[in-house]
Structures are given as structure tokens and as C-alpha cells.
PDB file of N, CA and C in Angstrom:
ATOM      1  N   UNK A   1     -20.509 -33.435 -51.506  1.00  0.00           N
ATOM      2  CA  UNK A   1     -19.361 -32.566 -51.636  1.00  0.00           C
ATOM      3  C   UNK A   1     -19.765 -31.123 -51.434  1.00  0.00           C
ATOM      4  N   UNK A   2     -20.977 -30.874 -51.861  1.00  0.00           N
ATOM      5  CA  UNK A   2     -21.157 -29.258 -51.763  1.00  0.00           C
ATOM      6  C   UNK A   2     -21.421 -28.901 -50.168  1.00  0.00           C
ATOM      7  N   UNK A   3     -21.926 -30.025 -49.423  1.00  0.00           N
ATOM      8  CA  UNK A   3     -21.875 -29.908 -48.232  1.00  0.00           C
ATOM      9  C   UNK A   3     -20.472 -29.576 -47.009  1.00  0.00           C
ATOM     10  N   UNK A   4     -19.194 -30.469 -47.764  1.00  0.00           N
ATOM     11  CA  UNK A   4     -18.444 -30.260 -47.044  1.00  0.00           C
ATOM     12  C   UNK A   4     -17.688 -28.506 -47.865  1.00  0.00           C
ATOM     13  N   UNK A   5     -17.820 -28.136 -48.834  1.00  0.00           N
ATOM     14  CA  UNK A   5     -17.588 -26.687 -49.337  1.00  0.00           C
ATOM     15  C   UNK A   5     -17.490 -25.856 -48.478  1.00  0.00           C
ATOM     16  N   UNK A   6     -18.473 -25.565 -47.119  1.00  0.00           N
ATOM     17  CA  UNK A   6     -18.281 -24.574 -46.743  1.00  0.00           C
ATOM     18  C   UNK A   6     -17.921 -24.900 -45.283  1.00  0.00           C
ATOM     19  N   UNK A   7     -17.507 -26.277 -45.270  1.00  0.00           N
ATOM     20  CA  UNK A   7     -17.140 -26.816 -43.772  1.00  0.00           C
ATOM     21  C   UNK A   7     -15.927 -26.389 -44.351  1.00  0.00           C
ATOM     22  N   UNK A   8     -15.005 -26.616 -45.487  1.00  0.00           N
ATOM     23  CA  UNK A   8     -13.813 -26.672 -46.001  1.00  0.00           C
ATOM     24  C   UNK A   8     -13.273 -25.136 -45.810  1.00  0.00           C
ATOM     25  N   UNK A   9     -13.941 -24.222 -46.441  1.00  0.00           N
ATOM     26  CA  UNK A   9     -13.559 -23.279 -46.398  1.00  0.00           C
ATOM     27  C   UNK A   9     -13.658 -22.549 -45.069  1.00  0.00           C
ATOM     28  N   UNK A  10     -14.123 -22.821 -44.184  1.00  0.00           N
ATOM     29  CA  UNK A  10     -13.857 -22.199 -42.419  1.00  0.00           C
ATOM     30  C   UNK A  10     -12.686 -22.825 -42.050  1.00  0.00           C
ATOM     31  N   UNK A  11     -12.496 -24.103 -42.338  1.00  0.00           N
ATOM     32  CA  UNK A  11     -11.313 -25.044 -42.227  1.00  0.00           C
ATOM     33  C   UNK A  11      -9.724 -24.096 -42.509  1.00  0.00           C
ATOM     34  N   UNK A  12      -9.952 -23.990 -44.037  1.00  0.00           N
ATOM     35  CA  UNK A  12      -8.763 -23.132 -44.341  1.00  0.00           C
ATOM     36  C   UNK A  12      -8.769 -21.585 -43.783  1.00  0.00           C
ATOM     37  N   UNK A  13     -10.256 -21.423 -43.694  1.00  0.00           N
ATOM     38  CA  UNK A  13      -9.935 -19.555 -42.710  1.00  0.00           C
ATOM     39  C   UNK A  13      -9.510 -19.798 -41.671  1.00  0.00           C
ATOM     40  N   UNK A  14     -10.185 -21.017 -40.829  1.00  0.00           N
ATOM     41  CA  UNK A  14      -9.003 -21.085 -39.348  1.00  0.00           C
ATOM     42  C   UNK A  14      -7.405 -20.961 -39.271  1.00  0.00           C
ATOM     43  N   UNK A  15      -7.278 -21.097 -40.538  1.00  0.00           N
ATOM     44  CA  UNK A  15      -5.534 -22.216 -40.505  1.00  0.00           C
ATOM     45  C   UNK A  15      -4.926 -20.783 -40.931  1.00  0.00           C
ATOM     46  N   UNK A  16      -5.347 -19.582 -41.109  1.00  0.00           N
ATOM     47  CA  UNK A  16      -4.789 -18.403 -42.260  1.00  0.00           C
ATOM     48  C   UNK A  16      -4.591 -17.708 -41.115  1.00  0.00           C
ATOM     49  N   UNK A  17      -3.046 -17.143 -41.763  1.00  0.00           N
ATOM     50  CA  UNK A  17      -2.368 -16.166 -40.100  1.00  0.00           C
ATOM     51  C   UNK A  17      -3.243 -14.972 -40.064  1.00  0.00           C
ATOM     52  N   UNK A  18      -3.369 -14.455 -38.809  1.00  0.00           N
ATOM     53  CA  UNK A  18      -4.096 -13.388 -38.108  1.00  0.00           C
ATOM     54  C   UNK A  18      -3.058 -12.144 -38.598  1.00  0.00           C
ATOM     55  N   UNK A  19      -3.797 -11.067 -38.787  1.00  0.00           N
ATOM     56  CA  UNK A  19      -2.967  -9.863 -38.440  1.00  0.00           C
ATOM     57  C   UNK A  19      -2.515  -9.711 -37.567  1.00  0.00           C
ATOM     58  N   UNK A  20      -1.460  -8.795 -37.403  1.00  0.00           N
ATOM     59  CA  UNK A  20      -1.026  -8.416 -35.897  1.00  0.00           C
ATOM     60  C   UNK A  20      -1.694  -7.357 -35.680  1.00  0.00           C
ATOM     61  N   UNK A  21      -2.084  -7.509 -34.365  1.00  0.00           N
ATOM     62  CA  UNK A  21      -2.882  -6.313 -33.841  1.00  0.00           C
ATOM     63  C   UNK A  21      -1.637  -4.897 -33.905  1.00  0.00           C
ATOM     64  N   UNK A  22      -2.098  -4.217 -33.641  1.00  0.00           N
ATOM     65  CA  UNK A  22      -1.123  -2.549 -33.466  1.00  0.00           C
ATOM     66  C   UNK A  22      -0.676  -2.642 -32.171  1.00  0.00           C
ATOM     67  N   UNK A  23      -0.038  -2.479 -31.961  1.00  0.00           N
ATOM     68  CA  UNK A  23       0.842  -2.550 -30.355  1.00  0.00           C
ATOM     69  C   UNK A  23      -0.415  -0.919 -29.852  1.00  0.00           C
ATOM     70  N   UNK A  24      -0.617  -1.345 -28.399  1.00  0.00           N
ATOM     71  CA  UNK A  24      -1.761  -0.121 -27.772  1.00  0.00           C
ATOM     72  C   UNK A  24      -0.113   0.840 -27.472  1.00  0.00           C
ATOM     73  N   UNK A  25      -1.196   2.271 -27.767  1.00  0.00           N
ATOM     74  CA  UNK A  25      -0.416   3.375 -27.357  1.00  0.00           C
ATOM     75  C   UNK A  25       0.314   3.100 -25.568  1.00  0.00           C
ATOM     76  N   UNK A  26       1.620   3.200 -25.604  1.00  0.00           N
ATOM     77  CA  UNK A  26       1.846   3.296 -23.838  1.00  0.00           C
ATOM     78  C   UNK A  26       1.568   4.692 -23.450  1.00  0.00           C
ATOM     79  N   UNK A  27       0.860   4.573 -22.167  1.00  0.00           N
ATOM     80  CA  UNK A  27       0.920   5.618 -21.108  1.00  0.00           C
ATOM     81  C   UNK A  27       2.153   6.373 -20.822  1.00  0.00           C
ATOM     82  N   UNK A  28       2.088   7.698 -20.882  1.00  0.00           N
ATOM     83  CA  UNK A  28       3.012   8.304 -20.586  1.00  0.00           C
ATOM     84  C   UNK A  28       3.309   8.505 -18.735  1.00  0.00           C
ATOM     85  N   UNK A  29       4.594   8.296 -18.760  1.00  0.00           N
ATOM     86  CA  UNK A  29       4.893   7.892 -17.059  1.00  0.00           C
ATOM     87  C   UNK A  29       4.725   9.051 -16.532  1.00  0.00           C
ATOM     88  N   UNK A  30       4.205   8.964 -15.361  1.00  0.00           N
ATOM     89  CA  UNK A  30       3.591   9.545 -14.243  1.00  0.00           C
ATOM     90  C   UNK A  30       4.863  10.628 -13.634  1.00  0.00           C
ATOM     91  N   UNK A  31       4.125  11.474 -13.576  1.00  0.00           N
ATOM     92  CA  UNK A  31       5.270  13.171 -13.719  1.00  0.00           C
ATOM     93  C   UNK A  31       5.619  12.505 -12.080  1.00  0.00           C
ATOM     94  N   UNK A  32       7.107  12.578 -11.830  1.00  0.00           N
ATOM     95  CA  UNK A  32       8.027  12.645 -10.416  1.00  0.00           C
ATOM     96  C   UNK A  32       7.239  13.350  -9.606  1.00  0.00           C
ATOM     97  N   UNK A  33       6.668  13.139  -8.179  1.00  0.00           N
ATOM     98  CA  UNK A  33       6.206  14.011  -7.737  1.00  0.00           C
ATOM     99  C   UNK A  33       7.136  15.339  -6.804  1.00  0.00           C
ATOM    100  N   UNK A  34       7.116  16.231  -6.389  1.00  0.00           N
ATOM    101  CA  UNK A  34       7.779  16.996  -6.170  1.00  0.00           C
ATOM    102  C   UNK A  34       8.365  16.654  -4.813  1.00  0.00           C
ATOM    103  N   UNK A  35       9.427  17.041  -4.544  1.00  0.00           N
ATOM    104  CA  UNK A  35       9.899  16.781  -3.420  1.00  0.00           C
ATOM    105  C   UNK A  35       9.931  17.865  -2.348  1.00  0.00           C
ATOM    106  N   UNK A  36       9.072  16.890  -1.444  1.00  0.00           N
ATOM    107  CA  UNK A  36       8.491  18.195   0.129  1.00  0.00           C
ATOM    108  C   UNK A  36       9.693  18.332   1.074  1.00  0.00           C
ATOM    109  N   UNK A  37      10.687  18.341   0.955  1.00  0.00           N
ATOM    110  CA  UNK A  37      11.586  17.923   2.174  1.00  0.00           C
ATOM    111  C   UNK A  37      11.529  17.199   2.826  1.00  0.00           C
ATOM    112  N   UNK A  38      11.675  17.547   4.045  1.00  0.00           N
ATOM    113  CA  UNK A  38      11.256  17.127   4.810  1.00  0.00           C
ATOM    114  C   UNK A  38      10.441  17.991   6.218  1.00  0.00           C
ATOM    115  N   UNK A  39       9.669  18.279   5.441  1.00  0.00           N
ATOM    116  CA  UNK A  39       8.874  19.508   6.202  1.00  0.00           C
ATOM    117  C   UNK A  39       7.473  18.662   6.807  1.00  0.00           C
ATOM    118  N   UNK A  40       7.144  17.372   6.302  1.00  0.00           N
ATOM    119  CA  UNK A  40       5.938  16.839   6.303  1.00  0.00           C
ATOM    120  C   UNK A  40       6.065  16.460   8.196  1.00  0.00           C
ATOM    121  N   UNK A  41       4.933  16.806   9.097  1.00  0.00           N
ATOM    122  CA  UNK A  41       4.984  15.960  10.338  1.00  0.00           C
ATOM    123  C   UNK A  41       5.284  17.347  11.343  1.00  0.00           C
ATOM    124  N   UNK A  42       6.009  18.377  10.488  1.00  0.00           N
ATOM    125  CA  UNK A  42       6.796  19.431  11.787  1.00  0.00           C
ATOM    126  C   UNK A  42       5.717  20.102  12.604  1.00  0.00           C
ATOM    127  N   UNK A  43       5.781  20.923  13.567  1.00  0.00           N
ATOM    128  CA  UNK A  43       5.390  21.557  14.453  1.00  0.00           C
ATOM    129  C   UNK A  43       5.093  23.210  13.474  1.00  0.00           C
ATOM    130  N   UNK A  44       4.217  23.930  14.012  1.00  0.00           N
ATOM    131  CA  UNK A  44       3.832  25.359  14.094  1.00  0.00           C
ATOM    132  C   UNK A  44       5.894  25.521  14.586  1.00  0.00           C
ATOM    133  N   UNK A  45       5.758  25.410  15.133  1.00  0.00           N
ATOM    134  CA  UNK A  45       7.011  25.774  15.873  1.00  0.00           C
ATOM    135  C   UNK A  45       8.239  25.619  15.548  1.00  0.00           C
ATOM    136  N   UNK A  46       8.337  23.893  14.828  1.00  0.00           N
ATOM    137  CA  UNK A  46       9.902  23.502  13.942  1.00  0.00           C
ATOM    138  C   UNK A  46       9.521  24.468  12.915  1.00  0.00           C
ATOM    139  N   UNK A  47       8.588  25.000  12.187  1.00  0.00           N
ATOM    140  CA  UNK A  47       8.903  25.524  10.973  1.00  0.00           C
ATOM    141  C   UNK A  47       9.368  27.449  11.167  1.00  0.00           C
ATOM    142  N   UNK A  48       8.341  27.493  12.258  1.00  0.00           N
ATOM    143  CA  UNK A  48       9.050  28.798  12.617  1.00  0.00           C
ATOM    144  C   UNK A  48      10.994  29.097  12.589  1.00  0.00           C
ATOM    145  N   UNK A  49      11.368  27.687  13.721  1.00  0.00           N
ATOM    146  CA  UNK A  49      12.989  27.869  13.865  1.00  0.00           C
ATOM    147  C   UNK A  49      13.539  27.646  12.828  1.00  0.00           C
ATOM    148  N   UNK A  50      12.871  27.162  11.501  1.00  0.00           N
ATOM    149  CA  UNK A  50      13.572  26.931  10.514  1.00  0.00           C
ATOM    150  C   UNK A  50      13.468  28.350   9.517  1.00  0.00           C
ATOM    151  N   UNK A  51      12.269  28.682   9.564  1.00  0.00           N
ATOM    152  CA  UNK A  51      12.070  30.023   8.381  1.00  0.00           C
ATOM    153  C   UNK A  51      11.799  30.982   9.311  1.00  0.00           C
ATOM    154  N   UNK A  52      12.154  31.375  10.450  1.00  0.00           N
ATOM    155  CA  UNK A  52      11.301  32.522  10.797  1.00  0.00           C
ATOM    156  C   UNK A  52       9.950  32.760  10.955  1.00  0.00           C
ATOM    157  N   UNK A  53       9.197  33.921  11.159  1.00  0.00           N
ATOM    158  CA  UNK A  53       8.015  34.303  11.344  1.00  0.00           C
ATOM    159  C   UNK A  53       7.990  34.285   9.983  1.00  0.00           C
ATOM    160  N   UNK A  54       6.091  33.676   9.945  1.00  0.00           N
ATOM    161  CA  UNK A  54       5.942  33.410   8.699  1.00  0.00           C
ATOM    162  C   UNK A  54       5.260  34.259   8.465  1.00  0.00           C
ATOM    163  N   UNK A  55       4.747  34.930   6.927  1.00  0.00           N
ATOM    164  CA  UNK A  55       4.055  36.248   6.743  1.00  0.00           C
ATOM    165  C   UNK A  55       3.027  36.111   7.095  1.00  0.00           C
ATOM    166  N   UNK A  56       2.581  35.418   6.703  1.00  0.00           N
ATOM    167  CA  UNK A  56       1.353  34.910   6.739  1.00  0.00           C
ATOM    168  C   UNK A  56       0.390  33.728   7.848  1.00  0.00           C
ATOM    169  N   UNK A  57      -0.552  34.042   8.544  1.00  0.00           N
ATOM    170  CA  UNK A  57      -1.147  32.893   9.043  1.00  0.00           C
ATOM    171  C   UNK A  57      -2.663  32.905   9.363  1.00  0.00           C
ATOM    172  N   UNK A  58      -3.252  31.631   8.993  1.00  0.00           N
ATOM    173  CA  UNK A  58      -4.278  31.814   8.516  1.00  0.00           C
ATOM    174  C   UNK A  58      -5.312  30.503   9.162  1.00  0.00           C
ATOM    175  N   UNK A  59      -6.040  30.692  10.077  1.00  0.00           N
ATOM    176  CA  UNK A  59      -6.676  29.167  10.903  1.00  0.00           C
ATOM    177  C   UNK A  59      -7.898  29.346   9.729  1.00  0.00           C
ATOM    178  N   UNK A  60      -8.204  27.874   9.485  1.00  0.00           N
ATOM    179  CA  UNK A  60      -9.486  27.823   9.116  1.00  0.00           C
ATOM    180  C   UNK A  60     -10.342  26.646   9.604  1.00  0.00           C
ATOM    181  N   UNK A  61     -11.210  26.714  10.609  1.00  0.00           N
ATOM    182  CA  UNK A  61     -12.183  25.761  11.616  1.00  0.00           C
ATOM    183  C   UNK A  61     -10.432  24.842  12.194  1.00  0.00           C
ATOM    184  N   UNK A  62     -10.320  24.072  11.947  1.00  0.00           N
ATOM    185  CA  UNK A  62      -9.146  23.443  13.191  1.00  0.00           C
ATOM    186  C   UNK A  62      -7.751  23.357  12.279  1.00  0.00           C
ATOM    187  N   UNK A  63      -7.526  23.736  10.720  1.00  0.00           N
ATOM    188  CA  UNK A  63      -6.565  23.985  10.487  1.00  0.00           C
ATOM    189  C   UNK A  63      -5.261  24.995  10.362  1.00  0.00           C
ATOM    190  N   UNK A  64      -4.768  24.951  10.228  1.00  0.00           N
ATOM    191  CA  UNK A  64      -3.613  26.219  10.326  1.00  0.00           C
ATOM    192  C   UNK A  64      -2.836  25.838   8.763  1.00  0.00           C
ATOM    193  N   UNK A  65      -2.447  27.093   8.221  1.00  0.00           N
ATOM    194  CA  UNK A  65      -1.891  28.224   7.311  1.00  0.00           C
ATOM    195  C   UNK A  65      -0.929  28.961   7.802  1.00  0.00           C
ATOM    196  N   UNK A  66       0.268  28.288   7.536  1.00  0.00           N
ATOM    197  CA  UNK A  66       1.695  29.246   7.254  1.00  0.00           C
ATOM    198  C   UNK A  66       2.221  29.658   5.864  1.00  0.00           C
ATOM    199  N   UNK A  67       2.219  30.645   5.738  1.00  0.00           N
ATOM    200  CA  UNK A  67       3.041  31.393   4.716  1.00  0.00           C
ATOM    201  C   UNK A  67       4.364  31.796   4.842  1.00  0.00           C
ATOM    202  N   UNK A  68       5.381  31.320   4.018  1.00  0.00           N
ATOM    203  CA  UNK A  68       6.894  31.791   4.443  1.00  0.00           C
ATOM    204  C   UNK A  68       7.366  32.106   2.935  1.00  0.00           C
ATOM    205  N   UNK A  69       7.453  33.513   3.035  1.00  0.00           N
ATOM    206  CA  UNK A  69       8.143  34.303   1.522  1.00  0.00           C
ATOM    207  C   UNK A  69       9.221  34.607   1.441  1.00  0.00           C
ATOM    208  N   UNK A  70       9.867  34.701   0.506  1.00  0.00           N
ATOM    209  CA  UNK A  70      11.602  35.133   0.110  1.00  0.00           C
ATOM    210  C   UNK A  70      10.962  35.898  -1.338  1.00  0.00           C
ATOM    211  N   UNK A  71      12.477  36.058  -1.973  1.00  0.00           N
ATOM    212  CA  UNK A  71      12.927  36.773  -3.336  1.00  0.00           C
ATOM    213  C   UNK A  71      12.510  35.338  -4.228  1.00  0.00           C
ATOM    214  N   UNK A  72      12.782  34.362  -3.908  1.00  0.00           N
ATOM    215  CA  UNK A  72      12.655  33.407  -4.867  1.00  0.00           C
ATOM    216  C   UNK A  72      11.824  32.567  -4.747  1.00  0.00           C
ATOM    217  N   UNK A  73      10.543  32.560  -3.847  1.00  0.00           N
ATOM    218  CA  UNK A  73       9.580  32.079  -3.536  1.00  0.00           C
ATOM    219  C   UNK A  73       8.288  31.874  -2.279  1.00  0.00           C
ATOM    220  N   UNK A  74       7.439  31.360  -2.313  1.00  0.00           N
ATOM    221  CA  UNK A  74       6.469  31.921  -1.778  1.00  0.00           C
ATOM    222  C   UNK A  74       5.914  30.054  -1.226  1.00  0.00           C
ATOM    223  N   UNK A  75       5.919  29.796   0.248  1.00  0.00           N
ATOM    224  CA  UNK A  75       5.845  28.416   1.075  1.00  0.00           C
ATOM    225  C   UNK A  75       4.877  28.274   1.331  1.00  0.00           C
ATOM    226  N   UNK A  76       3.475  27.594   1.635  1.00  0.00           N
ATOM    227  CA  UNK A  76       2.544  27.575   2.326  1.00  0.00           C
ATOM    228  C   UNK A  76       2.813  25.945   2.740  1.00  0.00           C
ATOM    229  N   UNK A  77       2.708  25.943   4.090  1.00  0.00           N
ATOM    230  CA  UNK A  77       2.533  24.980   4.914  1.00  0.00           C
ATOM    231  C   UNK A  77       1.333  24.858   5.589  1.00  0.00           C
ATOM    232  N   UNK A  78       0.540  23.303   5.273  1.00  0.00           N
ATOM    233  CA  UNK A  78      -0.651  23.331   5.697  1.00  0.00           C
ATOM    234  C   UNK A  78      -0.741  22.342   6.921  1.00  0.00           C
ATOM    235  N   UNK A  79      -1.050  22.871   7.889  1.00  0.00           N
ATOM    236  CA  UNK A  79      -1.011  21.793   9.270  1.00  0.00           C
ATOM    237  C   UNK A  79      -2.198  21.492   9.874  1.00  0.00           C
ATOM    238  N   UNK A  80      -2.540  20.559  10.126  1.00  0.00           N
ATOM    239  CA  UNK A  80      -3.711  19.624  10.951  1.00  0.00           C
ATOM    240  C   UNK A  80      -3.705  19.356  12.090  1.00  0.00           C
ATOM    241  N   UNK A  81      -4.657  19.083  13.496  1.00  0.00           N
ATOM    242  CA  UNK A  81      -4.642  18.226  14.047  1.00  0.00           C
ATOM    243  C   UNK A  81      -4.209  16.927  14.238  1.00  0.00           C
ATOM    244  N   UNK A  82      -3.508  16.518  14.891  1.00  0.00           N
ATOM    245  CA  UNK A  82      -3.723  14.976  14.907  1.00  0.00           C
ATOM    246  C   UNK A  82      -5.214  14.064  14.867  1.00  0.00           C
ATOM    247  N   UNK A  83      -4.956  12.915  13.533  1.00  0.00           N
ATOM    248  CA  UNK A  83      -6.519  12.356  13.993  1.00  0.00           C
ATOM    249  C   UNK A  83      -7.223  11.874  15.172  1.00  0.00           C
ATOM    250  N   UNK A  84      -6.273  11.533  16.387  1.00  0.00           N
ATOM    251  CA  UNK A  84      -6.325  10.349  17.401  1.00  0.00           C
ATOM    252  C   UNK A  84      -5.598  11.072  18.409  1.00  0.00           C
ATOM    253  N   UNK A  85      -6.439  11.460  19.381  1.00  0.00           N
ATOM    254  CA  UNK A  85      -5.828  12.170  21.092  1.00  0.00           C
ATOM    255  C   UNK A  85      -5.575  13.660  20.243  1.00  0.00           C
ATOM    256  N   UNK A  86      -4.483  14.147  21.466  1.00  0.00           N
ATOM    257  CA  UNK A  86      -4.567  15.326  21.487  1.00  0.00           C
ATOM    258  C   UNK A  86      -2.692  15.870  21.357  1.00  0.00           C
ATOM    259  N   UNK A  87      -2.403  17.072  20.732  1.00  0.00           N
ATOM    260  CA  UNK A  87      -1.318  17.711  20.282  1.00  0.00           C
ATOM    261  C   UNK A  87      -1.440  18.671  19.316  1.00  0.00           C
ATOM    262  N   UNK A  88      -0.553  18.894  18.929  1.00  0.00           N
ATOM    263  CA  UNK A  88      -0.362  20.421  18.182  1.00  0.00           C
ATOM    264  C   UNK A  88      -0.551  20.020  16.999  1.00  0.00           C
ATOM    265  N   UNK A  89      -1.242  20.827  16.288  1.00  0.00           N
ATOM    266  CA  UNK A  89      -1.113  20.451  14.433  1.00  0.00           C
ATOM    267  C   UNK A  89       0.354  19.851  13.838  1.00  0.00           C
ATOM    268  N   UNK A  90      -0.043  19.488  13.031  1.00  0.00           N
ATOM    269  CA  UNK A  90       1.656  19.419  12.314  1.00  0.00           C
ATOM    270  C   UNK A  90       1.221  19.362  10.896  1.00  0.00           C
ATOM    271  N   UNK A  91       2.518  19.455  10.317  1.00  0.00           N
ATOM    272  CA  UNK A  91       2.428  19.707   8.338  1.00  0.00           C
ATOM    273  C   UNK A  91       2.248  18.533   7.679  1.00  0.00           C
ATOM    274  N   UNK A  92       0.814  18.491   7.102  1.00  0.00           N
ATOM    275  CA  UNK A  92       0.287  17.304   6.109  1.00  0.00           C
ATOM    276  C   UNK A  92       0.423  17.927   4.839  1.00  0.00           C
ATOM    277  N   UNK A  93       0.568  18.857   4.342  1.00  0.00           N
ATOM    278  CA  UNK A  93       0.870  19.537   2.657  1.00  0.00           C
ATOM    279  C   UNK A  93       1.612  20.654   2.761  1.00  0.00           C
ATOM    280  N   UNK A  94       2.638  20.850   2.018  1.00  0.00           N
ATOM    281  CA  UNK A  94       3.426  21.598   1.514  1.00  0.00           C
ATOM    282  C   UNK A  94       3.115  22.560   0.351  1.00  0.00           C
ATOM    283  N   UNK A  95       2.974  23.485  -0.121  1.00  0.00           N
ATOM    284  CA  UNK A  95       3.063  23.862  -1.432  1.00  0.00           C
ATOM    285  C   UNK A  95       3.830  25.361  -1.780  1.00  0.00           C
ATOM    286  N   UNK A  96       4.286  25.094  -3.053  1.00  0.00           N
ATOM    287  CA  UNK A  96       5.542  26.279  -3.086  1.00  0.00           C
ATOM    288  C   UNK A  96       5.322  26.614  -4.697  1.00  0.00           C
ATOM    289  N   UNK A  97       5.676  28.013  -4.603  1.00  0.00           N
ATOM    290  CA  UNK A  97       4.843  28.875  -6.073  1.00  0.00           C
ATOM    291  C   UNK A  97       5.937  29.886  -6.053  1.00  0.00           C
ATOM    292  N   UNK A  98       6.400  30.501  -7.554  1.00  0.00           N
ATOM    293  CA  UNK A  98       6.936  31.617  -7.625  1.00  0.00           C
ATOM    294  C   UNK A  98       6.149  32.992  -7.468  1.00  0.00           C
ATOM    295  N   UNK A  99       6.491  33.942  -6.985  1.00  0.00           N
ATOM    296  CA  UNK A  99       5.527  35.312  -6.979  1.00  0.00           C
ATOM    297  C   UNK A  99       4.457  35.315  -8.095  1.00  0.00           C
ATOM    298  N   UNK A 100       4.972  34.901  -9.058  1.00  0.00           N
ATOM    299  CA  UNK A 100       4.155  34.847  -9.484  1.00  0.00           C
ATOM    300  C   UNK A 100       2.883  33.889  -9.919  1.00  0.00           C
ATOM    301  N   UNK A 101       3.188  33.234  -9.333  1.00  0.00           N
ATOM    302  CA  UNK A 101       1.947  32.010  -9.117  1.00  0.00           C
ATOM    303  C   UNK A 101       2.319  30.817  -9.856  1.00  0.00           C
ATOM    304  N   UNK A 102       3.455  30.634 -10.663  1.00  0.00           N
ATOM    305  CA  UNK A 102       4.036  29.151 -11.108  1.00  0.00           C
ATOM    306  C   UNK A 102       4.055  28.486 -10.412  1.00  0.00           C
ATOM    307  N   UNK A 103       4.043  26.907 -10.190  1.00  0.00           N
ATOM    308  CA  UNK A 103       4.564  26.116  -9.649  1.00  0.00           C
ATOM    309  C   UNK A 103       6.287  26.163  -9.853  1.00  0.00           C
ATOM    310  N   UNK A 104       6.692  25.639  -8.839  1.00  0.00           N
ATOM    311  CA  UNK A 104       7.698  25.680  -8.351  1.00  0.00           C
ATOM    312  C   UNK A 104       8.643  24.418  -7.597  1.00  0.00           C
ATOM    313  N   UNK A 105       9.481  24.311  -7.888  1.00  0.00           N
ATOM    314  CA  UNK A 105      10.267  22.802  -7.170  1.00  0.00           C
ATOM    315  C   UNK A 105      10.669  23.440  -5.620  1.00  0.00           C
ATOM    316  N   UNK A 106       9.619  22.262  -4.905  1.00  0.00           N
ATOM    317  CA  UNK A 106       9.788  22.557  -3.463  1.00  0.00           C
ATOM    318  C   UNK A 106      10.940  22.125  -2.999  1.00  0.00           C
ATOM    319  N   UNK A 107      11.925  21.596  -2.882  1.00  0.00           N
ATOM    320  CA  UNK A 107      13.408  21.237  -2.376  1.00  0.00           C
ATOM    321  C   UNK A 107      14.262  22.861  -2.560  1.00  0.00           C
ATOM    322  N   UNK A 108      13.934  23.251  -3.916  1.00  0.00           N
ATOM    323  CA  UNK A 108      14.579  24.708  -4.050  1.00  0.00           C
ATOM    324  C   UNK A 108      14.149  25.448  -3.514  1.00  0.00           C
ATOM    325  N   UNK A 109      13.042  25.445  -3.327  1.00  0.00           N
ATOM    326  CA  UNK A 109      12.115  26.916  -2.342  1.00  0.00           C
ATOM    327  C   UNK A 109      13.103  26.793  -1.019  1.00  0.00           C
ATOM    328  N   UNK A 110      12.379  25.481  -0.306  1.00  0.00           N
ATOM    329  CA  UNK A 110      13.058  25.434   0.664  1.00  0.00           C
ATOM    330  C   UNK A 110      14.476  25.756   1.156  1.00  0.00           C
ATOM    331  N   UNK A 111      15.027  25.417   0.014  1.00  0.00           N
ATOM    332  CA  UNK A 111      16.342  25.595   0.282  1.00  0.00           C
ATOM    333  C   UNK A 111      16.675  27.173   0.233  1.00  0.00           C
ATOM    334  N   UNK A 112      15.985  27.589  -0.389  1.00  0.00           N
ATOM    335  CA  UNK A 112      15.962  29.279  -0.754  1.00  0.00           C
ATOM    336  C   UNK A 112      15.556  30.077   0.564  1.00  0.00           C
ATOM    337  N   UNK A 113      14.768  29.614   0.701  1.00  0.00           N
ATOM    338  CA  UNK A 113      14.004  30.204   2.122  1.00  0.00           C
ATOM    339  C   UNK A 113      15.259  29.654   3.504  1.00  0.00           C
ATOM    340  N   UNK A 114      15.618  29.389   3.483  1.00  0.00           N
ATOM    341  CA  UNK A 114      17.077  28.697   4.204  1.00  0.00           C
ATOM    342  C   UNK A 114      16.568  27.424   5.218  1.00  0.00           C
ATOM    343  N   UNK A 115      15.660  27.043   4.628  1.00  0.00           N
ATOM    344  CA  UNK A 115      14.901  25.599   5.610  1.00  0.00           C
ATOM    345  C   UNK A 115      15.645  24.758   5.391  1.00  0.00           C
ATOM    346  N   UNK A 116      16.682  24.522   4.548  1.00  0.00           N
ATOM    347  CA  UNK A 116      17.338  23.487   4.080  1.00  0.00           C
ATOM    348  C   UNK A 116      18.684  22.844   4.974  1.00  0.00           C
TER     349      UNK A 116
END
């Protein structure tokens, strides 16, 4: 009998309800990303007819830097080469800031700047 004692008692610890674990903290959802217009793909050139001369422009080794400013915000359009053959850069990043260097909702810039 003293043998089965401690077979007995694992017996009844198996059979004894578990705690509940703590539910895991959820991840907080992933911030909306901003909306580029539709500026992504354009030409040196569509963005000109859309904003004008831009203040700013700026090549660095095969990329190009447009800057397009207003009262209510400040555009930089960043354009590339194509990876494959040959053509004009076009816009792979967008980014839009208040004068004063906030981030900024690019749909409003744009629209501000009258690209819209």
C-alpha cells in the first residue's frame, strides 16, 4: 500500500483542474498606413502638370528629388529609374510634412497643393 501512495497521489494531481492561463496581451493594430494618392508610378513630368515647378530638386547618383511647397504643406517626391530597360524615373515614395516638420496626412497635402 505505501507503494501505491504516491502512484495515488499523481493519480488525483492529474485529475485536478488546471488554472486558466491569463489570456496573452493582444497586439495593438497596425497604424493605417497613409494614403499616397495616387502619385506612386508618375513621371518628373505628370507631377510637374499637376503641382507646378517644384521648389526644390535634387539628383542623387541616379535618383531624383522633387519638392512641391504650399501654405499647408511641404511634398517630396522620390523617383527612380526603372529596374529593367530604359525610361524616365518615376515616383516610388511619397512623403509629406508640415513646415514644420510634423508628419502629415498625404491625401490632404496633396489635395492642398491642388494635385488632387
Amino acid at each position: 500500500m505505501r507503494r501505491s501512495a504516491p502512484a495515488l497521489a499523481l493519480l488525483l494531481a492529474a485529475c485536478a483542474t488546471q488554472p486558466t492561463p491569463a489570456p496573452l496581451p493582444q497586439a495593438p493594430a497596425p497604424a493605417a498606413p497613409q494614403v499616397r494618392g495616387n502619385l506612386i508610378g508618375l513621371s518628373a513630368g505628370e507631377l510637374i502638370q499637376r503641382f507646378g515647378q517644384p521648389a526644390l530638386q535634387v539628383r542623387e547618383g541616379r535618383s531624383l528629388k522633387l519638392q512641391f511647397r504650399g501654405r499647408a504643406c511641404v511634398l517630396d517626391a522620390f523617383l527612380y529609374p526603372p529596374l529593367v530597360g530604359m525610361g524616365p524615373e518615376r515616383v516610388a515614395h511619397v512623403d509629406t510634412r508640415l513646415s514644420s516638420g510634423a508628419d502629415t496626412d498625404q491625401l490632404a497635402c496633396i489635395r492642398a497643393l491642388g494635385g488632387a
